[in-house]
N, C-alpha and C. Protein backbone atom coordinates (compact mmCIF):
# COMPACT_ATOMS: atom_id res chain seq x y z
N UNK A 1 20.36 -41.88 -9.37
CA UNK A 1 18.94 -41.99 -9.05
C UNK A 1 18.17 -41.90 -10.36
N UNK A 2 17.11 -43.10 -10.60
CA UNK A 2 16.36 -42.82 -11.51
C UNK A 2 15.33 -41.63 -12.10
N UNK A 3 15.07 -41.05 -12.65
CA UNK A 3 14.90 -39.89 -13.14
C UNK A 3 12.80 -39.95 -12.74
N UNK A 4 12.36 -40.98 -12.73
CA UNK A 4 11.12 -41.29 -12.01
C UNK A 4 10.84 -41.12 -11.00
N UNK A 5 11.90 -42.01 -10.24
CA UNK A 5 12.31 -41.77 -8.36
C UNK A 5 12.52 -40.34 -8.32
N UNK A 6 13.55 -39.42 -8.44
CA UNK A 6 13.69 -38.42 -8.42
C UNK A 6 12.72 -37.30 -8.47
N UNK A 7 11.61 -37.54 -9.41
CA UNK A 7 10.20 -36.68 -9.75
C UNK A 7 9.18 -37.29 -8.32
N UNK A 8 9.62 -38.19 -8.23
CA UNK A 8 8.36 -38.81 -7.37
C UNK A 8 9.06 -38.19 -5.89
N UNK A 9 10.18 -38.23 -5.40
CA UNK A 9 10.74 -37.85 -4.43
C UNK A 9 10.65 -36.40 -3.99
N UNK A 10 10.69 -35.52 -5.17
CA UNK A 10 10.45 -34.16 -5.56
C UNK A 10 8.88 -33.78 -4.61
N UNK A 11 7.91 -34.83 -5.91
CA UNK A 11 6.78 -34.13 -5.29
C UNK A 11 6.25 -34.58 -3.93
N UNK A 12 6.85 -35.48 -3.50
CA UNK A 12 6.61 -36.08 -2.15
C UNK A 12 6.83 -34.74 -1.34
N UNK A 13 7.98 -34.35 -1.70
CA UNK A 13 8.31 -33.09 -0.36
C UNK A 13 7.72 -32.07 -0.33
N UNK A 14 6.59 -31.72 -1.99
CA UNK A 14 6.57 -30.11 -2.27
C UNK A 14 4.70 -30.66 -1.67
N UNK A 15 4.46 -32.03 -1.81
CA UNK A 15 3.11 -32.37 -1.24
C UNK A 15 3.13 -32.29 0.48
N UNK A 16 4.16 -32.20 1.06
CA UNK A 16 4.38 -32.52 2.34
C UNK A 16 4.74 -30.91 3.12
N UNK A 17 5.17 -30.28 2.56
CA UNK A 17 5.24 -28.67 2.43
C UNK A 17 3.83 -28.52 2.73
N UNK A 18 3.26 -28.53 1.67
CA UNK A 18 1.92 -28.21 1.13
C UNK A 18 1.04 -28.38 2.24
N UNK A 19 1.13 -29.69 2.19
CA UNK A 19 0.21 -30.39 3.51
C UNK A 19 0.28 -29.97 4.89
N UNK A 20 1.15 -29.81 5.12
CA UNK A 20 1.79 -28.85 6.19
C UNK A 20 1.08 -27.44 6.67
N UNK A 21 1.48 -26.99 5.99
CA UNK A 21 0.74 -25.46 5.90
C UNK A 21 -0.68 -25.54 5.83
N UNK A 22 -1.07 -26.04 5.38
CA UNK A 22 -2.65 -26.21 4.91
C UNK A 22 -3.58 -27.01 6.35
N UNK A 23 -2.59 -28.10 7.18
CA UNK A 23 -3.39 -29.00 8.22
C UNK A 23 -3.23 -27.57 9.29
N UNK A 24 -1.88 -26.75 9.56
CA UNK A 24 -0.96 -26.10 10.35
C UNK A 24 -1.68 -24.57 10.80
N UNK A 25 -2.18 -23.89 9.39
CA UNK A 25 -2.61 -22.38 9.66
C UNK A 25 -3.41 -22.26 9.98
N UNK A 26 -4.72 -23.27 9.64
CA UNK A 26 -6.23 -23.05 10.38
C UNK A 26 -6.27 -23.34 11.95
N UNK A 27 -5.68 -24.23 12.37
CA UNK A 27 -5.44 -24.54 13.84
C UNK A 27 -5.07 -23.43 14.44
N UNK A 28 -4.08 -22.89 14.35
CA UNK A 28 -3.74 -21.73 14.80
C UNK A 28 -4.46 -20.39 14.61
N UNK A 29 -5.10 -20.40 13.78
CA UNK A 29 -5.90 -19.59 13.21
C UNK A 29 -7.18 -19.40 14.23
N UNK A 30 -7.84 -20.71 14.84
CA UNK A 30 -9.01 -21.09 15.32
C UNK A 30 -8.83 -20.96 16.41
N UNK A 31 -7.62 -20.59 16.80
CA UNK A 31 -7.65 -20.14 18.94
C UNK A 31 -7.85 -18.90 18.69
N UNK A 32 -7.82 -17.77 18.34
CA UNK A 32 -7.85 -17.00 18.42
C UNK A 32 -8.86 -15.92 17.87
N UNK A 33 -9.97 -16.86 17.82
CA UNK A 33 -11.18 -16.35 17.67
C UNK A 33 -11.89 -15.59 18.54
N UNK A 34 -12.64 -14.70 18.46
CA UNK A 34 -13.78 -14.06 19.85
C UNK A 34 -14.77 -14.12 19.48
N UNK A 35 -15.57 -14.72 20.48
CA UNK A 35 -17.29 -14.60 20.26
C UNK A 35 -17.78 -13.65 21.07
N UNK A 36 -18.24 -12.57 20.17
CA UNK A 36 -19.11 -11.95 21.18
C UNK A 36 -20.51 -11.53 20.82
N UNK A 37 -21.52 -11.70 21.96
CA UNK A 37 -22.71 -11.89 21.57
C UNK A 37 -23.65 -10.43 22.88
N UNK A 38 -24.83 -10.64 22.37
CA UNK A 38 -25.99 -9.65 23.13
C UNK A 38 -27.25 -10.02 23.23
N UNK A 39 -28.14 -9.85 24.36
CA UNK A 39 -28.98 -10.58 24.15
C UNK A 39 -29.51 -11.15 25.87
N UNK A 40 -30.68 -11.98 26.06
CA UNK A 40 -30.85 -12.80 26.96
C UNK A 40 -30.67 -14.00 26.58
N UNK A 41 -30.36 -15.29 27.76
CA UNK A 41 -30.47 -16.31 27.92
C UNK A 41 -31.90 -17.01 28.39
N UNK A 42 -32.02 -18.01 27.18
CA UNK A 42 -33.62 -18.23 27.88
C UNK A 42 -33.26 -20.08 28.28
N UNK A 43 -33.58 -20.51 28.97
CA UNK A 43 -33.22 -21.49 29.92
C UNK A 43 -34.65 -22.99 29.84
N UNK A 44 -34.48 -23.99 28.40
CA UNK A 44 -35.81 -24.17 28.11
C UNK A 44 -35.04 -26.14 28.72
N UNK A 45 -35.58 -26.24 30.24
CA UNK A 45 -35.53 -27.71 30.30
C UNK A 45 -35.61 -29.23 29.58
N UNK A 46 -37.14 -28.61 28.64
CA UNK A 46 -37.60 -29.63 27.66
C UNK A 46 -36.55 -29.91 26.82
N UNK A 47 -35.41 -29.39 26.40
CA UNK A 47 -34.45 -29.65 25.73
C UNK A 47 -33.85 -30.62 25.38
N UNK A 48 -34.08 -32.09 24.66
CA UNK A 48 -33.19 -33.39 25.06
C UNK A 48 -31.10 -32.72 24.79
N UNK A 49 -30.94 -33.78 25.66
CA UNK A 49 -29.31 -33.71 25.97
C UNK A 49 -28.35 -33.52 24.71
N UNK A 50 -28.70 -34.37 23.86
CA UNK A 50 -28.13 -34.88 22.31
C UNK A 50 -28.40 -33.65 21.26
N UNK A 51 -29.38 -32.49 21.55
CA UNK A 51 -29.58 -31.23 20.30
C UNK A 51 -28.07 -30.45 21.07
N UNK A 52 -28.11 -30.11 22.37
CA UNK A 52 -27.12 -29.47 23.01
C UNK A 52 -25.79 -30.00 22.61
N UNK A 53 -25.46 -30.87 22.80
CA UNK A 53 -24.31 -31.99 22.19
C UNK A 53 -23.54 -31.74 20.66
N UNK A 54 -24.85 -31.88 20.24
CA UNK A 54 -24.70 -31.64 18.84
C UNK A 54 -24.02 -30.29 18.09
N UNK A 55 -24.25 -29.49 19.15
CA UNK A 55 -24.06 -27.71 18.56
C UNK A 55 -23.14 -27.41 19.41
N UNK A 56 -21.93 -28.26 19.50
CA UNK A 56 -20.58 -28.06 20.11
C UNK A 56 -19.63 -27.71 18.65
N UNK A 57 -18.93 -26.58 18.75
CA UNK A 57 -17.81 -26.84 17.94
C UNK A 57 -17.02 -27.93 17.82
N UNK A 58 -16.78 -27.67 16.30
CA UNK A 58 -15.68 -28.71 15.94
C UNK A 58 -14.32 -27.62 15.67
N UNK A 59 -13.31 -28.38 15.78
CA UNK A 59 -12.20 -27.26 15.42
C UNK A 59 -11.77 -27.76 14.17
N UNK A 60 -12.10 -28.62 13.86
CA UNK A 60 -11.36 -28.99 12.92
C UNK A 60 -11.84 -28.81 11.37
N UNK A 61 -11.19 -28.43 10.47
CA UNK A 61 -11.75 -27.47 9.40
C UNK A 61 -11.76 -28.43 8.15
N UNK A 62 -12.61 -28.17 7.12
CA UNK A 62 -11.88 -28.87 5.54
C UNK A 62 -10.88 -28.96 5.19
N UNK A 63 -10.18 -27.02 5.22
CA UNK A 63 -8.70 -27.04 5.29
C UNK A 63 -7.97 -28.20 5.60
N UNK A 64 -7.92 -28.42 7.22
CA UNK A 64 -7.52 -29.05 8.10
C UNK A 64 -7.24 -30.48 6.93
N UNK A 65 -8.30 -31.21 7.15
CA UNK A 65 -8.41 -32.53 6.76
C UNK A 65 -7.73 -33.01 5.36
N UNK A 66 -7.79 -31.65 4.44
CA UNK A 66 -7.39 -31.73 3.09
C UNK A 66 -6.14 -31.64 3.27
N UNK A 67 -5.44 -30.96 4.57
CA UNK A 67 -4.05 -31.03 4.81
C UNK A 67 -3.44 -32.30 5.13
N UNK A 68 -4.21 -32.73 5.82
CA UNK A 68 -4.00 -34.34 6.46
C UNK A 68 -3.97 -35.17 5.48
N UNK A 69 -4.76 -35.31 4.51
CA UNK A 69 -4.85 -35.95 3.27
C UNK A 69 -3.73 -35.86 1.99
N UNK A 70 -3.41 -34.28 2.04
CA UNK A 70 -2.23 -34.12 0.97
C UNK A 70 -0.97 -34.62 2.08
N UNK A 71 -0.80 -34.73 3.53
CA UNK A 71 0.60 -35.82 4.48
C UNK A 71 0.42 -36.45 3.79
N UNK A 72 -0.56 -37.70 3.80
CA UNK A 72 -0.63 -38.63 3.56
C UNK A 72 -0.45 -39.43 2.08
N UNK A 73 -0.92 -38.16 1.06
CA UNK A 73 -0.20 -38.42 -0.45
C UNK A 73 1.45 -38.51 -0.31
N UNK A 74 1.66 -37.34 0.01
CA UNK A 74 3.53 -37.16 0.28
C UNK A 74 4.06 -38.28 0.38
N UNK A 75 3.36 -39.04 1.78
CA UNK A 75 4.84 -40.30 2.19
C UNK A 75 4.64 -41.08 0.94
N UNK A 76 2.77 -41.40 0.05
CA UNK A 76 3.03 -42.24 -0.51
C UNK A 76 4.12 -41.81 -1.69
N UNK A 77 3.86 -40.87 -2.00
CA UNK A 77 4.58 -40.46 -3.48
C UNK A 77 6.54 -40.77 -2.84
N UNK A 78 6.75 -40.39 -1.55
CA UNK A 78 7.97 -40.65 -0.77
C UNK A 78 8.44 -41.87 -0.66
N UNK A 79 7.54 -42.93 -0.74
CA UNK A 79 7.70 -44.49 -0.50
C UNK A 79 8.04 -44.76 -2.27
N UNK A 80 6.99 -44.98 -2.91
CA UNK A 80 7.31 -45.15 -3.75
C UNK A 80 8.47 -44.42 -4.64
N UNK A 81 8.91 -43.51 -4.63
CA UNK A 81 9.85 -42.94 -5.25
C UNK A 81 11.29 -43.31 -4.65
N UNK A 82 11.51 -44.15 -3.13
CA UNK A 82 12.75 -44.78 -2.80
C UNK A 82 12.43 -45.93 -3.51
N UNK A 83 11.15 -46.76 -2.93
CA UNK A 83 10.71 -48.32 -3.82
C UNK A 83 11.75 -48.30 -4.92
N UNK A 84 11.39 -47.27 -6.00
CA UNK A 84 11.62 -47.61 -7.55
C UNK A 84 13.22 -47.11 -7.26
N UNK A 85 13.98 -46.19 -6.55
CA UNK A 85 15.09 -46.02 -6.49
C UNK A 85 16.13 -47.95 -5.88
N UNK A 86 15.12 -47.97 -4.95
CA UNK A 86 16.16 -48.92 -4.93
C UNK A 86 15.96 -50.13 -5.37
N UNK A 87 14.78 -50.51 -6.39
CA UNK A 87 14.74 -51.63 -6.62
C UNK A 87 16.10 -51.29 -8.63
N UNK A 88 16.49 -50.68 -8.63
CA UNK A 88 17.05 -50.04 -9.90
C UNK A 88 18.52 -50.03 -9.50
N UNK A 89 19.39 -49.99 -8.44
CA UNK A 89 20.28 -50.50 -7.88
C UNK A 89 20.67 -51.26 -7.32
């Protein structure tokens, strides 16, 4: 194996590790939250539908996405590092 392929193959896996953990711990992290609050509820009709809508959680974090993003480096650094392996044999 070429000594390029090999580095590139390397960091494919340690990016895919990486990525892993990083898309993996906040998810899990985010069920297990508690909200707890005090207080009255005040009940205002005039409200349009779309402000309510809007102020829904998202679960999904920066973390998250930056994890999704370093998958997605991995395979490339993974593709290319067989590419150059087997175009060399």
């Amino acid at each position: 194996m070429k000594r390029s392929a090999l580095i590139l193959c390397l960091l494919g896996v340690a990016f895919l590790i990486v990525g892993s953990v990083m898309a993996a711990v906040p998810s899990l992290e985010g069920n297990s939250h508690v909200i707890t609050s005090s207080g009255t509820v005040v009940f205002r009709p005039d409200e349009p539908q779309a402000e309510k809508q809007s102020e829904q959680a998202s679960y999904q974090t920066p973390i998250d996405q930056i994890g999704y993003l370093t998958i997605l480096l991995s395979a490339g650094f993974l593709s290319v590092g067989l590419l150059i392996n087997r175009k060399r044999n």
